[in-house]
Protein backbone atom coordinates (compact mmCIF):
# COMPACT_ATOMS: atom_id res chain seq x y z
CA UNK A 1 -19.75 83.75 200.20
CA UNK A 2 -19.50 84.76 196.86
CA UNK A 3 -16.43 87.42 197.28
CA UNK A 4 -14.87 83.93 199.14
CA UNK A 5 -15.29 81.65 195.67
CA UNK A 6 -13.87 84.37 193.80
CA UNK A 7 -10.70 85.31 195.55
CA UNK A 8 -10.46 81.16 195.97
CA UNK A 9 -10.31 81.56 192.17
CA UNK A 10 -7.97 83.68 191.55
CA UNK A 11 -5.62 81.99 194.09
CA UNK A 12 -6.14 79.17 191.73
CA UNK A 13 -6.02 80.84 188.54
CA UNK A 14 -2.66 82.20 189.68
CA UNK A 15 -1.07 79.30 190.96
CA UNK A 16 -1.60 77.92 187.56
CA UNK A 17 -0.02 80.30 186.00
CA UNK A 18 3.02 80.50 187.61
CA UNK A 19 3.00 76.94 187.28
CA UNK A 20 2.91 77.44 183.55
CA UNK A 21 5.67 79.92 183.61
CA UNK A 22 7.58 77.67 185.67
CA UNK A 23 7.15 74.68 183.00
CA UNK A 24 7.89 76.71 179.97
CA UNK A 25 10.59 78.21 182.04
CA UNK A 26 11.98 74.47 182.32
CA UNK A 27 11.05 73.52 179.12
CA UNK A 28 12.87 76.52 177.36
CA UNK A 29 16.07 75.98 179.40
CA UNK A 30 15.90 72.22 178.23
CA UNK A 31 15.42 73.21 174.48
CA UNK A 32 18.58 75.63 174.60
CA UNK A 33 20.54 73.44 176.62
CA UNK A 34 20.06 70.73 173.60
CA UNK A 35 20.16 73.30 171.26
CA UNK A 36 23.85 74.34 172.16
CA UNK A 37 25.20 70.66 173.45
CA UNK A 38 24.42 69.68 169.70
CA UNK A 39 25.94 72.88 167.89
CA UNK A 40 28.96 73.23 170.32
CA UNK A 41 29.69 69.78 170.64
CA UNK A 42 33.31 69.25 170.80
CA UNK A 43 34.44 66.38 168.03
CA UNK A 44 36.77 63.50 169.30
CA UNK A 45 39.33 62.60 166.42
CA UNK A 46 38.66 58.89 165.64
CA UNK A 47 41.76 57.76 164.17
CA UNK A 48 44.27 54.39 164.38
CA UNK A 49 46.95 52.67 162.50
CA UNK A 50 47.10 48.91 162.35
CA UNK A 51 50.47 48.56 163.58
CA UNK A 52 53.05 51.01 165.46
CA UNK A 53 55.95 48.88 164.59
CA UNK A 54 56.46 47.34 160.89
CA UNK A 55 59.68 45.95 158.49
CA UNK A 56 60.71 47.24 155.46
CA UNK A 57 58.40 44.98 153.47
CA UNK A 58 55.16 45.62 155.33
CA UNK A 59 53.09 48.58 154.41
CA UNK A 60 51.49 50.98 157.08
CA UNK A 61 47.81 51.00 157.18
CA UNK A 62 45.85 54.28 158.44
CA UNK A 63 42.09 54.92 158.36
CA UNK A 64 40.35 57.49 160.18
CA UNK A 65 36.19 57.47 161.45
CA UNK A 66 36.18 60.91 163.23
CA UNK A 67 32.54 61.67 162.68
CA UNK A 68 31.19 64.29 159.83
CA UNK A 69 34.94 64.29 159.06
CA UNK A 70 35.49 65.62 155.24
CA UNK A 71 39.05 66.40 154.85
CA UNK A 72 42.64 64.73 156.20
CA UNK A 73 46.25 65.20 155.75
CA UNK A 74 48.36 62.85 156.69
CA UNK A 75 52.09 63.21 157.22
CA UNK A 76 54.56 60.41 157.46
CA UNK A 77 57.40 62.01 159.35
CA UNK A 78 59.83 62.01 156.29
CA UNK A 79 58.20 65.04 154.18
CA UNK A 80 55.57 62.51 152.32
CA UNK A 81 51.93 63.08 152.68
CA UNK A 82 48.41 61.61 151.86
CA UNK A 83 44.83 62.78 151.64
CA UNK A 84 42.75 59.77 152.22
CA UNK A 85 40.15 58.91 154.80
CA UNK A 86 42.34 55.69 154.41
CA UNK A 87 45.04 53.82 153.05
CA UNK A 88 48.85 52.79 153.08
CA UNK A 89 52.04 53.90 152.72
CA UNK A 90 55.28 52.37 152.25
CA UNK A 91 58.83 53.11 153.92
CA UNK A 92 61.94 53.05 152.24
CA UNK A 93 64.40 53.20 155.33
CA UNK A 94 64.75 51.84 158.46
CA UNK A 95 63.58 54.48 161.66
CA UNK A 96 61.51 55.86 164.02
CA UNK A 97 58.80 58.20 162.63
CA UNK A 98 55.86 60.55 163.77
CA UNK A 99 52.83 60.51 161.91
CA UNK A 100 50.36 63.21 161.74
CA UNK A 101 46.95 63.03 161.02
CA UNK A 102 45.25 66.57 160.95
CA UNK A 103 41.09 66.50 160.29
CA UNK A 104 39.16 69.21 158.45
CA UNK A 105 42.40 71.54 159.53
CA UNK A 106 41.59 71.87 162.92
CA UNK A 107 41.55 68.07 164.87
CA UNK A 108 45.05 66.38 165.30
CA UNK A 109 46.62 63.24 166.39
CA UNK A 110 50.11 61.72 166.60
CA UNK A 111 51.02 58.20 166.01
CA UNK A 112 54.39 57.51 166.73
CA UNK A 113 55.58 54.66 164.23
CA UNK A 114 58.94 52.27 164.08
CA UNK A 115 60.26 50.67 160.94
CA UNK A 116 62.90 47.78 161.36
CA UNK A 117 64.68 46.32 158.75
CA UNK A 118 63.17 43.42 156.60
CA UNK A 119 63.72 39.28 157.91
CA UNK A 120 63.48 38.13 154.62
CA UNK A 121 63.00 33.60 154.40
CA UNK A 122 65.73 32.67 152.40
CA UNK A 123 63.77 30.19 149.81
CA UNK A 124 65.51 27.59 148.58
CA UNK A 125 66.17 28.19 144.99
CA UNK A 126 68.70 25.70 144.00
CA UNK A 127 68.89 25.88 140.41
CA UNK A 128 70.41 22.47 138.17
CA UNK A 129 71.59 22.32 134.45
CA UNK A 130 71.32 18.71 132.46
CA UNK A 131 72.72 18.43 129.22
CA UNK A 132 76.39 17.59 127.75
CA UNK A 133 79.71 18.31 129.39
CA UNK A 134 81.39 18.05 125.73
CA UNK A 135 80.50 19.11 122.42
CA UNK A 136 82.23 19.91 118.92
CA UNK A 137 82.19 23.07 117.07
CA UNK A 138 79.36 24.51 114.89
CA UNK A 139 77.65 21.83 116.49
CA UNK A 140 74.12 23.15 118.47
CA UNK A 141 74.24 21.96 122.35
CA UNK A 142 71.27 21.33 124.36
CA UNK A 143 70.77 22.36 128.00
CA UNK A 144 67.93 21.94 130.34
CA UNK A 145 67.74 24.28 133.43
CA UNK A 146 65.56 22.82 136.55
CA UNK A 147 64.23 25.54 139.59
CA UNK A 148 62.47 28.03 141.19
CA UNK A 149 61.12 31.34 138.77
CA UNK A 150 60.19 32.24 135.23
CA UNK A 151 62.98 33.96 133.77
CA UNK A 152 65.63 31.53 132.96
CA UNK A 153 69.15 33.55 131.52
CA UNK A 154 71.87 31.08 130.36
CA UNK A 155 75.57 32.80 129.52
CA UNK A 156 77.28 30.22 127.00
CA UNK A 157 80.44 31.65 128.00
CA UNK A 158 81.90 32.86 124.60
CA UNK A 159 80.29 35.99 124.37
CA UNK A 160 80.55 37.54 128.22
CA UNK A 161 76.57 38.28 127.65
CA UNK A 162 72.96 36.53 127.96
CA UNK A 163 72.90 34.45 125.16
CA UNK A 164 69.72 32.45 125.78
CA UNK A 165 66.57 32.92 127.94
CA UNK A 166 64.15 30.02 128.96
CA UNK A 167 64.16 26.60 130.99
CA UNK A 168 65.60 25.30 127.26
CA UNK A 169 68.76 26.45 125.80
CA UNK A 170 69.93 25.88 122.61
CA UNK A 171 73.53 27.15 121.60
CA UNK A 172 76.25 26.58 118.78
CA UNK A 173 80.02 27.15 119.67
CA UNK A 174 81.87 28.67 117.16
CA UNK A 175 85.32 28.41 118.24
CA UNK A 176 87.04 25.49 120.51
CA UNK A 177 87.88 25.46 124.08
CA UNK A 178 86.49 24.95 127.60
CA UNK A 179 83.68 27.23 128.66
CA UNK A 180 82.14 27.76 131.95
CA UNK A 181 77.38 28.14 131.04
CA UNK A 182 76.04 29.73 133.81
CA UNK A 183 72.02 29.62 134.44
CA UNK A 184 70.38 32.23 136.56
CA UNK A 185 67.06 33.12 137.49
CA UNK A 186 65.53 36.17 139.11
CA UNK A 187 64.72 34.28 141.94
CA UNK A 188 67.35 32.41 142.09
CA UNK A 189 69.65 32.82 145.18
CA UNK A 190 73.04 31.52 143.68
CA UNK A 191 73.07 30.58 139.77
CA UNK A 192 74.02 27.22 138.63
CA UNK A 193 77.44 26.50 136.27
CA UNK A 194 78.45 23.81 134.33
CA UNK A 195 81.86 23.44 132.57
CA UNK A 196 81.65 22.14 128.87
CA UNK A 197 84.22 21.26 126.59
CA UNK A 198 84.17 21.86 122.73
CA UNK A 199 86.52 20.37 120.53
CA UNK A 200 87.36 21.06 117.01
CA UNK A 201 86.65 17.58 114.74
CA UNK A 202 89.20 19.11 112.25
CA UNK A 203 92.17 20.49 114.03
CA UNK A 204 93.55 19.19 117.34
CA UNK A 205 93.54 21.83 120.20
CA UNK A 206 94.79 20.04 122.85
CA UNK A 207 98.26 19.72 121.67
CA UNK A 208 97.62 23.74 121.41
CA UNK A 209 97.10 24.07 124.89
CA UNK A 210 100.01 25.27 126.73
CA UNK A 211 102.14 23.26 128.79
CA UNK A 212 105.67 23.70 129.87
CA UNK A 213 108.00 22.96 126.64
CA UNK A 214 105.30 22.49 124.60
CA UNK A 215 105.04 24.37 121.71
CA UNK A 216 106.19 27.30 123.47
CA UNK A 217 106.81 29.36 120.38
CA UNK A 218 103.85 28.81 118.76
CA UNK A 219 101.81 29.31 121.66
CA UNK A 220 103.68 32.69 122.03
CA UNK A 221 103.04 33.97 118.32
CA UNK A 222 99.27 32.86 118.34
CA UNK A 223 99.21 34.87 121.68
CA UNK A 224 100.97 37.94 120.24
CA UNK A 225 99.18 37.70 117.13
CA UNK A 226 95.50 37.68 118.65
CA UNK A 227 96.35 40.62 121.16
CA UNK A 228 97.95 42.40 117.83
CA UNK A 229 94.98 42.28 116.38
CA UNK A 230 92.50 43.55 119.38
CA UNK A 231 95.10 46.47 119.54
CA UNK A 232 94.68 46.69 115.50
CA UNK A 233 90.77 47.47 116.10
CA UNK A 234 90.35 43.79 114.57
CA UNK A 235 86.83 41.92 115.92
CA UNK A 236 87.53 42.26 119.97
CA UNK A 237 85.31 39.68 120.96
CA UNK A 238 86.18 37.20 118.61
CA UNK A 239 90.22 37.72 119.50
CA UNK A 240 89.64 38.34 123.28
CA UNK A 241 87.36 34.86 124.09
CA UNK A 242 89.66 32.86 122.09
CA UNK A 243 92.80 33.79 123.82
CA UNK A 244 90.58 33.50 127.73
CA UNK A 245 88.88 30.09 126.37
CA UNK A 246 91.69 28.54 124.54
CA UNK A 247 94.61 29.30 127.34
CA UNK A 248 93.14 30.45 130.70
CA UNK A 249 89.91 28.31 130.74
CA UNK A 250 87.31 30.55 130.61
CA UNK A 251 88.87 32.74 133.68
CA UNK A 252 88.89 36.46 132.82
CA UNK A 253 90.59 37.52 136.39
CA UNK A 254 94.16 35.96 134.96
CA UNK A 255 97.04 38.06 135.98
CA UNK A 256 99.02 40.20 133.37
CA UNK A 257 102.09 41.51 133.90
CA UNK A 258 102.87 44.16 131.63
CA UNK A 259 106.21 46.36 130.33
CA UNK A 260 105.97 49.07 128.09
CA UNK A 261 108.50 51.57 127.37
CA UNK A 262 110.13 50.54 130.45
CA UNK A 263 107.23 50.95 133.00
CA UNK A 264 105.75 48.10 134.72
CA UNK A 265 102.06 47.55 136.09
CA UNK A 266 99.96 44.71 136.63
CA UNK A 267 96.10 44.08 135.76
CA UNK A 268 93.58 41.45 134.67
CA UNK A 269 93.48 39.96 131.23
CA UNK A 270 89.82 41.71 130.23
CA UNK A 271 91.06 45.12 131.22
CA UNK A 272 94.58 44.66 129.38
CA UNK A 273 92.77 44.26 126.70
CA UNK A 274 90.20 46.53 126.37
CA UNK A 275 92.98 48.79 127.09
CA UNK A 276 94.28 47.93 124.05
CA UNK A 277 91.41 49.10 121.89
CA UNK A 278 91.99 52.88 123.30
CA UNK A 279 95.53 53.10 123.67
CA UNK A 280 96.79 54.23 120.41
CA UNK A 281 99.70 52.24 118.12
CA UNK A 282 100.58 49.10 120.59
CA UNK A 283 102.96 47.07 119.23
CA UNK A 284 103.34 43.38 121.23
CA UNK A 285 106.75 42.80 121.24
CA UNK A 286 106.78 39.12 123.66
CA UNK A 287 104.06 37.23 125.63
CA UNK A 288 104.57 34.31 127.85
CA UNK A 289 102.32 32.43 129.94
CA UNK A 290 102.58 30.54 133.41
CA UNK A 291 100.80 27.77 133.62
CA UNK A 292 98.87 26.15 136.98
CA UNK A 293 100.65 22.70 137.96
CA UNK A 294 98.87 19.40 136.39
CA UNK A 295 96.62 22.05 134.45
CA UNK A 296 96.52 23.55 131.00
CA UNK A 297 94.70 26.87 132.22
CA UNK A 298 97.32 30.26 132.61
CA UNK A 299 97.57 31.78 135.78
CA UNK A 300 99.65 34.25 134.66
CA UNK A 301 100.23 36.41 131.47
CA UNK A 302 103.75 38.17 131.08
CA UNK A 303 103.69 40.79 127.97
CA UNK A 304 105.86 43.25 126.77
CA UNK A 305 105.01 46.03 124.49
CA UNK A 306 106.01 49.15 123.05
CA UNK A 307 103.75 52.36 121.91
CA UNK A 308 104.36 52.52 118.30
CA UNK A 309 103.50 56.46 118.86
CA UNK A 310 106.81 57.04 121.38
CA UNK A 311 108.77 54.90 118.51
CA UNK A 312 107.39 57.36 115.65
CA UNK A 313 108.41 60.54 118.07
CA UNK A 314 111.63 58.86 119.12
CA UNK A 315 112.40 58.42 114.71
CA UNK A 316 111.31 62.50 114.26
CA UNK A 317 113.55 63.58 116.73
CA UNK A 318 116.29 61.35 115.54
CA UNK A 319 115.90 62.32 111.89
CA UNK A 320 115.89 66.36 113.28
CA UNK A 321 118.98 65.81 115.01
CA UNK A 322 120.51 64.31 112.33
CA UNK A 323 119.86 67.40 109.75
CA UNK A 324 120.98 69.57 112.22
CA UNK A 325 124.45 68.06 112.27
């Protein structure tokens, strides 16, 4: 009976322990199984832009929340890069473009982007100048610009430059005539103009204005005289916007026809006469204007002129010749 309780034991004993072996078995297995699932884990890249298809005035927006991520490089498809976690970038042209985002060097991603040129609204920016249309000379002129930004530019007209800034513009002609004040702003989508008259109280330009048969010669020796002096190195602005004021109304695209030592060639009245101040001894020989029908304002300038250096060269030679007779 007793040899019966003991083997009965045993049989226990050992089905207990194989039992334990079995759990620990199980229990190991599970604890290596978690073990490697959480050091082997493969990472997903978490990564997304906030639009695949943008205009040239929108900025691209990336961000990345791949998990335990430390380090990114992203590339923009045009040979720029960034660093950040997140962020924007800005295009510059118009195309199609891959971007790259690599994670802690080894996780990648490709976001394939399209950038379309900008709509822009076209604002309406209408900009308005009150104030005088006539004025004498020496005599300061008021103007009041009306529309859309901050930085008002006025152009007077006499000077070819910005000659006042601000929604207020004061200015003092100094010589007669009838100028064209333009007003601009930098949001401005056309600029405003308004044509202004300045007379002289003591001297009467209008019977100096040219008009067929009019005092045609003196018309033609003022002209001569005032291009004589730009080509003298006299004041060029001073000579330049009284002729364009005083006979061609303010318009510096008049036509001049020119003839010097017996070539011809045509070109506007500005760049006939800054070619005067570089091209050596000019000597105005004749100038004559055509004037627009039922108008005072020149639409063409006919001049004739001779290089005082070719005269000087042609004298030399001369004077050689004549010793060697």
């Amino acid at each position: 009976m007793s040899d019966t309780n003991t083997k009965q034991v045993n049989s226990n004993s050992q089905g207990y322990v194989i039992l334990y072996i079995l759990l620990a078995v199980l229990l190991l297995t599970g604890l290596i199984f978690l073990f490697k699932s959480s050091l082997f884990e493969k990472r997903a890249i978490d990564a997304k832009i906030v639009k695949d298809e943008i205009y040239l005035n929108e900025d691209l927006v990336f961000t990345d929340n791949t998990p335990k991520a430390t380090k990114w490089l992203w590339e923009f498809g045009n040979g720029e890069k960034a660093t950040s976690k997140t962020g924007s970038y800005h295009y510059t042209k118009p195309d199609t473009y891959i971007v790259r985002l690599t994670v802690d060097g080894e996780l990648r991603q490709e976001f394939p982007v399209t950038v379309r040129d900008t709509v822009r609204t076209v604002v309406d920016t209408a900009l308005t100048i009150s104030g005088p249309t006539a004025g004498l000379v020496n005599e300061e002129i008021r103007l009041e610009g009306d529309g859309q930004g901050k930085d008002f530019e006025w152009s007077f007209g006499e000077t070819g430059r910005v000659d006042v800034k601000g929604k207020t513009a004061l200015y003092t002609y100094r010589a007669p005539g009838k100028y064209v004040v333009r007003l601009r702003t930098e949001k401005s989508h056309k600029p405003a103009f308004l044509t202004i008259l300045i007379s002289d109280p003591n001297a009467d330009i209008v019977s100096d204005l040219v008009a067929p048969g009019d005092g045609e010669r003196k018309t033609i020796d003022d002209i001569r005289a005032r291009l004589q002096a730009i080509a003298n190195g006299a004041d060029f602005n001073a000579n330049y916007y009284y002729l364009v004021n005083k006979y061609m109304c303010s318009n510096e695209k008049v036509t001049v026809n020119i003839e010097m030592n017996g070539k011809k060639k045509q070109t506007d009245i500005y760049s006939y006469c800054m070619g005067l101040t570089f091209g050596g001894e000019i000597a105005i020989d004749e100038a004559q204007l055509t004037i627009k029908p039922n108008s005072n304002c020149a639409s063409l300038l006919n001049i004739k002129q001779h290089s005082g250096t070719v005269q000087a060269e042609t004298s030399s030679t001369s004077d050689a010749a004549a010793k060697t007779k």
